[in-house]
C-alpha atoms as a PDB file:
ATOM      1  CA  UNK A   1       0.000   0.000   0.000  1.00  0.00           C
ATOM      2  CA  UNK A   2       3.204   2.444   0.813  1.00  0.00           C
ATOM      3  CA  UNK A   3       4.208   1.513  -2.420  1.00  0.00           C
ATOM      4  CA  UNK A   4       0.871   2.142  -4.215  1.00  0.00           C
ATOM      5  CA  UNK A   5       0.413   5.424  -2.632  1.00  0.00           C
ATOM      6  CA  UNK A   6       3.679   6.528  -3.632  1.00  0.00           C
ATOM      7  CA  UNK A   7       3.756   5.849  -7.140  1.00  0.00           C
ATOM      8  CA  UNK A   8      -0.208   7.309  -6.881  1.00  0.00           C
ATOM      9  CA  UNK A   9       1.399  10.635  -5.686  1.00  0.00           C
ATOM     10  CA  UNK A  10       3.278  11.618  -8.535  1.00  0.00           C
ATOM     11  CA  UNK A  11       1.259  10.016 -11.105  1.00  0.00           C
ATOM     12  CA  UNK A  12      -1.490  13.059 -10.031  1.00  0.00           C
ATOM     13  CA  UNK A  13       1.439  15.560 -10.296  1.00  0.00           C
ATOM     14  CA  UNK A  14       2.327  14.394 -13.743  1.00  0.00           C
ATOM     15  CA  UNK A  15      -1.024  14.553 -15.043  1.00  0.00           C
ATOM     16  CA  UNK A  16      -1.008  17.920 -14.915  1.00  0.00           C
ATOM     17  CA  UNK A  17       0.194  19.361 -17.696  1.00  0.00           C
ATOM     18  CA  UNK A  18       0.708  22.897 -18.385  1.00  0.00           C
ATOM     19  CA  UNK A  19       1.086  22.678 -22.339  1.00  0.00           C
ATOM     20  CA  UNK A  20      -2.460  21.338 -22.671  1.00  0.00           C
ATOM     21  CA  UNK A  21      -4.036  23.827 -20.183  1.00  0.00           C
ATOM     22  CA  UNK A  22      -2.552  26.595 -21.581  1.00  0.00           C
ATOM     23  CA  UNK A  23      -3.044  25.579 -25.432  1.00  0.00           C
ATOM     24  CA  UNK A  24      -6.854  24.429 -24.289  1.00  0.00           C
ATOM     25  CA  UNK A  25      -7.054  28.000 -22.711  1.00  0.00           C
ATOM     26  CA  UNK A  26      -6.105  29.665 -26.246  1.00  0.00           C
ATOM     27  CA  UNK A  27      -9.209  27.382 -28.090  1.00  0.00           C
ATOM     28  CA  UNK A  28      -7.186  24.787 -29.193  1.00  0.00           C
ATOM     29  CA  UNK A  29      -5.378  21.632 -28.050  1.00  0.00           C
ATOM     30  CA  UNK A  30      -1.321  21.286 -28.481  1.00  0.00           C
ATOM     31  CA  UNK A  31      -1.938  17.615 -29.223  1.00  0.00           C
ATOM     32  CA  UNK A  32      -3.540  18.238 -32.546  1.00  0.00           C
ATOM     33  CA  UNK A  33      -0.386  20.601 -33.955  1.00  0.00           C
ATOM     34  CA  UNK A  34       3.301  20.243 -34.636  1.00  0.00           C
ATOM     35  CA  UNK A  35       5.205  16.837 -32.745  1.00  0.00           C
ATOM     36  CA  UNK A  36       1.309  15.625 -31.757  1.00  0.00           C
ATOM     37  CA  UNK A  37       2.699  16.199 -28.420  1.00  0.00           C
ATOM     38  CA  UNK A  38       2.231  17.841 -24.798  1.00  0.00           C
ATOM     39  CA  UNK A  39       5.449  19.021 -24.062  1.00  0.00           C
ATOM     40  CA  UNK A  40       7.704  21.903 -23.996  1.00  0.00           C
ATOM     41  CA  UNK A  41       9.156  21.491 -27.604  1.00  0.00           C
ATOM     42  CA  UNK A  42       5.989  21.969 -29.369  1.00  0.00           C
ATOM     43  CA  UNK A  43       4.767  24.559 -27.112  1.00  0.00           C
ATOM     44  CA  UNK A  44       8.131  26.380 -28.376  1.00  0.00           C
ATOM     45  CA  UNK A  45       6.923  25.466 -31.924  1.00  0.00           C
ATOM     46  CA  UNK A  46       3.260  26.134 -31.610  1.00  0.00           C
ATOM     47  CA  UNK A  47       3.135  28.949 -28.932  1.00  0.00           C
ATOM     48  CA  UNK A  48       6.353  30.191 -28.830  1.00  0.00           C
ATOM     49  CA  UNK A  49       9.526  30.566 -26.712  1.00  0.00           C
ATOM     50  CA  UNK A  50       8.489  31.346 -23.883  1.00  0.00           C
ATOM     51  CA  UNK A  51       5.357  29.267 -23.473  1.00  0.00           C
ATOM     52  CA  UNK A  52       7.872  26.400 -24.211  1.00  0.00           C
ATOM     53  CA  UNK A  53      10.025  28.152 -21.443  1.00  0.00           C
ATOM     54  CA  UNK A  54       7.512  27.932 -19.029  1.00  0.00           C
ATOM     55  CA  UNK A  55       6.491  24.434 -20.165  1.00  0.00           C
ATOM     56  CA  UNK A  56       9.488  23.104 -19.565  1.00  0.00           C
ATOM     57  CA  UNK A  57      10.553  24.588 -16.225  1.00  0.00           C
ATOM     58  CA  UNK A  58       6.818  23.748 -14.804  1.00  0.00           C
ATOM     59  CA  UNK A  59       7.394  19.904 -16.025  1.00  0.00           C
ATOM     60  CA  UNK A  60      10.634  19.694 -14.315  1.00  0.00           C
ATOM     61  CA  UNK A  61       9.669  21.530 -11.133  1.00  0.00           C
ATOM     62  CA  UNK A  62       6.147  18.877 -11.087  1.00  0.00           C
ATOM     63  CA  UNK A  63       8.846  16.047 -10.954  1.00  0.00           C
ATOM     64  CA  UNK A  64      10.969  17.411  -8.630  1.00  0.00           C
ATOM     65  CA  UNK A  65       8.342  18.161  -6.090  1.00  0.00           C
ATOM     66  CA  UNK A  66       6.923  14.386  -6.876  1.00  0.00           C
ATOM     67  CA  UNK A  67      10.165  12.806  -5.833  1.00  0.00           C
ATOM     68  CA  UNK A  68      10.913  15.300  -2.832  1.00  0.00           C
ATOM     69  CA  UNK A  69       7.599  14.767  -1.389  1.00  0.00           C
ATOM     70  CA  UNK A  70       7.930  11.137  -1.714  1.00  0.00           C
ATOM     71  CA  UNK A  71      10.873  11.250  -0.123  1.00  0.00           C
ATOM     72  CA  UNK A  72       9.320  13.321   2.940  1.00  0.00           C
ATOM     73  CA  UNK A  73       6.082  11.185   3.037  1.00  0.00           C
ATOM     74  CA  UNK A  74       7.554   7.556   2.679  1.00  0.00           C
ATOM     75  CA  UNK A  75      10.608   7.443   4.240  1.00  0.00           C
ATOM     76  CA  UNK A  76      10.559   3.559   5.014  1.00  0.00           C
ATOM     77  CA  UNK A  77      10.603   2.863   1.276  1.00  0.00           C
ATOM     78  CA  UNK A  78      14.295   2.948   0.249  1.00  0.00           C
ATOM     79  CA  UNK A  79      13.729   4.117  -3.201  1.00  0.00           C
ATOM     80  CA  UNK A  80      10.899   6.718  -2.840  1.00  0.00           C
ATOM     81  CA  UNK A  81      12.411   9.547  -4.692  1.00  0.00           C
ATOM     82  CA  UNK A  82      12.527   7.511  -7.813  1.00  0.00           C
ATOM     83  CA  UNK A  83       9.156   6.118  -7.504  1.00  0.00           C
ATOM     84  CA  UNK A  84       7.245   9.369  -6.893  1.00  0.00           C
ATOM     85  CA  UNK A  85       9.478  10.681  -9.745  1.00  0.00           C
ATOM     86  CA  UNK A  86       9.228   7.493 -12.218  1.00  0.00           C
ATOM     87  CA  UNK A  87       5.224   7.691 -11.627  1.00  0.00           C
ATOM     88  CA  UNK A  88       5.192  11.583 -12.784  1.00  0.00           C
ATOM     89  CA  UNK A  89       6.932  11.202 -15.832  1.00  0.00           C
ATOM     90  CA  UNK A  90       4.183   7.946 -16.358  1.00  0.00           C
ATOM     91  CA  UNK A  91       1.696  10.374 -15.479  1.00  0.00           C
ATOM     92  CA  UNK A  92       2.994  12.914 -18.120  1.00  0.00           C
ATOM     93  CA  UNK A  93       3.598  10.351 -21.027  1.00  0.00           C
ATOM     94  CA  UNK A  94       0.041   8.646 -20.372  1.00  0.00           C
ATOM     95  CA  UNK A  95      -1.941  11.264 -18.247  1.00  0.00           C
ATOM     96  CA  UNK A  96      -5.537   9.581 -17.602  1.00  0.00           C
ATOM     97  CA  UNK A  97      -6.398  13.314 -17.407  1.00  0.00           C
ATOM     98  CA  UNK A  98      -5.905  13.718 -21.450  1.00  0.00           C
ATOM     99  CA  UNK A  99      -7.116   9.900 -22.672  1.00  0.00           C
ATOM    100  CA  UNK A 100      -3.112   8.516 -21.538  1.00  0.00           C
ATOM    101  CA  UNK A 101      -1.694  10.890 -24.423  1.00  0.00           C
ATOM    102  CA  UNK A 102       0.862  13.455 -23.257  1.00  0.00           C
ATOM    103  CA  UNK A 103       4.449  14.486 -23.752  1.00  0.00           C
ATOM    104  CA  UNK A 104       7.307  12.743 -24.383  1.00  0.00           C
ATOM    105  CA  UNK A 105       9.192  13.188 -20.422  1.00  0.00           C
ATOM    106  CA  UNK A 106      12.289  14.299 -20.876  1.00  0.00           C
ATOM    107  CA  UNK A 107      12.053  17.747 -18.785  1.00  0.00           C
ATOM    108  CA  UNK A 108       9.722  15.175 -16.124  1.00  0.00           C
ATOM    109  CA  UNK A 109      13.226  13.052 -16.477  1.00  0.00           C
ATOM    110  CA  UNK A 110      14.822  16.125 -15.494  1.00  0.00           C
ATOM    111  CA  UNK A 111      12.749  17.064 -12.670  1.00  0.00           C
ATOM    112  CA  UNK A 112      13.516  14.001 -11.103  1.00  0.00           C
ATOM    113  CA  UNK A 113      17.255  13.629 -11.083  1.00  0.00           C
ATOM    114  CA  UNK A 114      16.828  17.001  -9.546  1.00  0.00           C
ATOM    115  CA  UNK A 115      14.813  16.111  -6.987  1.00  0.00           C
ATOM    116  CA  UNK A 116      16.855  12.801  -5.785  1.00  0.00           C
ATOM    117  CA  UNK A 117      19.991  14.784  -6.187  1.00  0.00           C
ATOM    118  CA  UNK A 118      20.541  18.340  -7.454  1.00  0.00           C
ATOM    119  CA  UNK A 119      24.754  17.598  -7.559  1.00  0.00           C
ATOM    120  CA  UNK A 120      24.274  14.793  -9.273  1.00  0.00           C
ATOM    121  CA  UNK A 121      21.492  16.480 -11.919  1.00  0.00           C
ATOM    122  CA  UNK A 122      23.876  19.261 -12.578  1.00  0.00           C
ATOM    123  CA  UNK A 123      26.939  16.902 -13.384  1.00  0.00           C
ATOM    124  CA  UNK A 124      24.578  15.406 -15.568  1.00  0.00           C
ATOM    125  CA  UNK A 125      23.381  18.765 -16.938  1.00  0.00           C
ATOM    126  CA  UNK A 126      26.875  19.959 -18.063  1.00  0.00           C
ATOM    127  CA  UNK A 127      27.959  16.214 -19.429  1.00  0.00           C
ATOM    128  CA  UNK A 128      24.772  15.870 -21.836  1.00  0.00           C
ATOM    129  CA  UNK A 129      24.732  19.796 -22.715  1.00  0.00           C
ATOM    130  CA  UNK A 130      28.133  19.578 -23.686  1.00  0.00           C
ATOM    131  CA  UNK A 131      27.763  16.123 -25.961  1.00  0.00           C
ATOM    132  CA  UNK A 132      24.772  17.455 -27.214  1.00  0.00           C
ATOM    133  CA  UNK A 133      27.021  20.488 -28.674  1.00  0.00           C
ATOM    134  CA  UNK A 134      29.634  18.587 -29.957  1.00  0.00           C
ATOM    135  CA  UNK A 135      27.717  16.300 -31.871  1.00  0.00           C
ATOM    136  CA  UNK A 136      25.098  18.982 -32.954  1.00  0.00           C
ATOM    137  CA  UNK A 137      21.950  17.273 -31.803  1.00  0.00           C
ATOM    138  CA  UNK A 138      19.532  18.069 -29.224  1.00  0.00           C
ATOM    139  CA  UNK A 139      17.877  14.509 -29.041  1.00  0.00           C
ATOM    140  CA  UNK A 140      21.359  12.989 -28.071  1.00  0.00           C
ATOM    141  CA  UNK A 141      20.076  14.322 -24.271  1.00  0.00           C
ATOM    142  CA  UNK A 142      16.699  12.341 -24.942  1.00  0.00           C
ATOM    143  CA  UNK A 143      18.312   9.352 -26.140  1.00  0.00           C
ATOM    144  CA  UNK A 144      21.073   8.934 -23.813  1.00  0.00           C
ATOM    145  CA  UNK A 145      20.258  10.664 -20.577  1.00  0.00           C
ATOM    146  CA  UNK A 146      17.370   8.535 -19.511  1.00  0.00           C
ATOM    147  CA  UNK A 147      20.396   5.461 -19.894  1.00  0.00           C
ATOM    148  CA  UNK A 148      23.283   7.402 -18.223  1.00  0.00           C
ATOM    149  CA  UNK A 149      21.047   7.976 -15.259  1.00  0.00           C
ATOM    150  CA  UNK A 150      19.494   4.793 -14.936  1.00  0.00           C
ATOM    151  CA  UNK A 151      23.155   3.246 -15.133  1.00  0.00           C
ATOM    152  CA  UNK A 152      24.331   5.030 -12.087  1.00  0.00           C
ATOM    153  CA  UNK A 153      21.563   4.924  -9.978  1.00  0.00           C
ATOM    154  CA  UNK A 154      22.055   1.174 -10.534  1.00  0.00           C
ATOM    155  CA  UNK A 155      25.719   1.291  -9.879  1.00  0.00           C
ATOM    156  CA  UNK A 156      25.670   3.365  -7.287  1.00  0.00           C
ATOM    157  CA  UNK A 157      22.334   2.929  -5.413  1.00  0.00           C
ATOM    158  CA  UNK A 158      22.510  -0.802  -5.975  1.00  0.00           C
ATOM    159  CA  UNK A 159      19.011  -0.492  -4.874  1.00  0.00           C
ATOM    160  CA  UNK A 160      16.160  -3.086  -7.340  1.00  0.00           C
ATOM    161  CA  UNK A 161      12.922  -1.683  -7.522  1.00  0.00           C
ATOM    162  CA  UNK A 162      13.923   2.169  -8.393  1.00  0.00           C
ATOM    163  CA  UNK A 163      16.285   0.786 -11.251  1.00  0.00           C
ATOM    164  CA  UNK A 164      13.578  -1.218 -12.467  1.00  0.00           C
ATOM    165  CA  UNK A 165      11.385   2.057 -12.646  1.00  0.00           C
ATOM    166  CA  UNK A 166      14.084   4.063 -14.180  1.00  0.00           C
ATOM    167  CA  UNK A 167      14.403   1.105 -17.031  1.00  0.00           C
ATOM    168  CA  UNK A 168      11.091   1.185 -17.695  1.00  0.00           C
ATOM    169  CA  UNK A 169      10.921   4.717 -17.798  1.00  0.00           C
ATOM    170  CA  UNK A 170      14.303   4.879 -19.839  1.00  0.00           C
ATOM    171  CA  UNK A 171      12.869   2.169 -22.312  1.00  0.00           C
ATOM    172  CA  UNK A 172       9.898   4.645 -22.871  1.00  0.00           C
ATOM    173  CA  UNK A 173      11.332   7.721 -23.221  1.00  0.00           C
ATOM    174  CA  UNK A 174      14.141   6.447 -25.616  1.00  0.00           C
ATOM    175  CA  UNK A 175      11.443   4.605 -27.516  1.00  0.00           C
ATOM    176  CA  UNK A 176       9.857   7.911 -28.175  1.00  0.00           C
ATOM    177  CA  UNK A 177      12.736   9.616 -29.543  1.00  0.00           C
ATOM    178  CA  UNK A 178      13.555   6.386 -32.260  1.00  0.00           C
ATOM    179  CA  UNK A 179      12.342   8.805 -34.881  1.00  0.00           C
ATOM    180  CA  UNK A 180      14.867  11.825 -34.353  1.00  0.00           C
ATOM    181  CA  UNK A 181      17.217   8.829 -34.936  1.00  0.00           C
ATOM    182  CA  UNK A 182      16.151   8.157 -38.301  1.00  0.00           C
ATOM    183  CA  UNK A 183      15.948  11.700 -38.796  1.00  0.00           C
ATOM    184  CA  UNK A 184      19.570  12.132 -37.968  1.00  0.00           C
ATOM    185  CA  UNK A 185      20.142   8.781 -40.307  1.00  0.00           C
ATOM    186  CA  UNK A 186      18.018  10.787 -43.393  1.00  0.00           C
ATOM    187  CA  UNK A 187      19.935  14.194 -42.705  1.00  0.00           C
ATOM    188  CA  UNK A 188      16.289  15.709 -42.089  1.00  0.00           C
ATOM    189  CA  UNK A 189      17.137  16.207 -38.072  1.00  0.00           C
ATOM    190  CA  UNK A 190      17.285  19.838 -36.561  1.00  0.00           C
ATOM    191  CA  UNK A 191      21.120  20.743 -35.661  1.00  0.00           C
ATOM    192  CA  UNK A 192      21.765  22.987 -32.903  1.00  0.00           C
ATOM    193  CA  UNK A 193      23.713  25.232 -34.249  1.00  0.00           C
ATOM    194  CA  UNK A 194      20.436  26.240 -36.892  1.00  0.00           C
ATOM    195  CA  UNK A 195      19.661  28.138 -34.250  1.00  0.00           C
ATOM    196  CA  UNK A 196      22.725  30.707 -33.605  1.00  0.00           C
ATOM    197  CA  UNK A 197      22.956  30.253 -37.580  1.00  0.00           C
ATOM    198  CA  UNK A 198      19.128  31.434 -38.157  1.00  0.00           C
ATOM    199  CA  UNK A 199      20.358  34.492 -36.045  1.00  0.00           C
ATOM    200  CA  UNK A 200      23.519  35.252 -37.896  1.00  0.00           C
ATOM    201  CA  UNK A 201      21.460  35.142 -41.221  1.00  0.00           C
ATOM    202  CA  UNK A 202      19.184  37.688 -39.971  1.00  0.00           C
ATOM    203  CA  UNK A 203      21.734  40.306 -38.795  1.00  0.00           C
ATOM    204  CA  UNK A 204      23.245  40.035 -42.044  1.00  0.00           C
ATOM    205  CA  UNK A 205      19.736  40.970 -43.864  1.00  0.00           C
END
């Protein structure tokens, strides 16, 4: 029942979803435009920067708060943090809320590495920022981070049932992000540096 309750608590924090709320409070839902998702990068795309700002900071803080709380409210259960945090990013991905279709988790992913450990989410922060650069992409964060984390929390926690939610989460979230992949395997995925390039182009005009 500890258990249940737990992973209860931050499935109802991850069904709420700020992208949908504020697209539904505009007359139209973010679902039906762009990615066909409820996240932060289509809110950028369909809204605009700063709803996607917004977006994104919300979904991580929802996570965050889902984990911490967890943490304060079950303390007997060893991986509680990563429970409450697992079951928000579920609830974000497949929010009962929205007929179980959301966003894709990343920033939820986000919010809950911060909220079991804020050192450990900014080592992460600068080590998947800085590959991302290098190799140009923004989905090598999606694809790999979800891995990296779950790898060390294994390692390191040696601790069962929260690496088995982070693997399932990890599987999901990955899963979602196959198709920037075969974009990248096309040549038809976004590069990073479009963006300072965009800038550059328009200065020039």
């Amino acid at each position: 029942m500890q258990y249940l309750l737990c992973a209860l608590l931050g499935y109802c924090l991850g069904n709420i979803n700020p992208a949908y709320i504020i697209s539904k409070a505009k007359g139209f839902d973010i679902r039906e435009f762009g990615t066909g998702n409820a996240g932060a990068s289509n809110m950028a795309i369909i809204v605009g920067k700063k709803a996607g700002a917004f977006t994104a900071l919300f979904d991580i803080a929802k996570a965050a708060l889902a984990a911490v709380l967890a943490g304060v409210l079950f303390p007997q259960i060893a991986a509680a943090k990563i429970i409450g945090g697992c079951a928000c990013i579920l609830g974000h991905i497949y929010p009962v809320l929205m007929k179980f279709h959301g966003g894709k988790g990343l920033a939820c992913l986000a919010g809950a590495l911060l909220g079991y450990s804020p050192k450990l989410f900014l080592i992460l922060l600068v080590i998947e920022v800085t590959a991302a650069l290098l190799l140009d992409y923004i989905c090598v964060i999606s694809i790999t981070g979800p891995v990296v984390f779950t790898l060390i929390y294994a390692l390191t926690a040696r601790e069962p049932v929260g690496t088995v939610c982070l693997a399932i989460v990890a599987v999901i979230i990955v899963s979602k992000h196959i198709v920037n992949l075969k974009r990248i395997k096309e040549g038809t995925e976004t590069h990073i540096s479009f963006l300072w390039k965009k800038k550059d182009k328009k200065e020039e005009e």
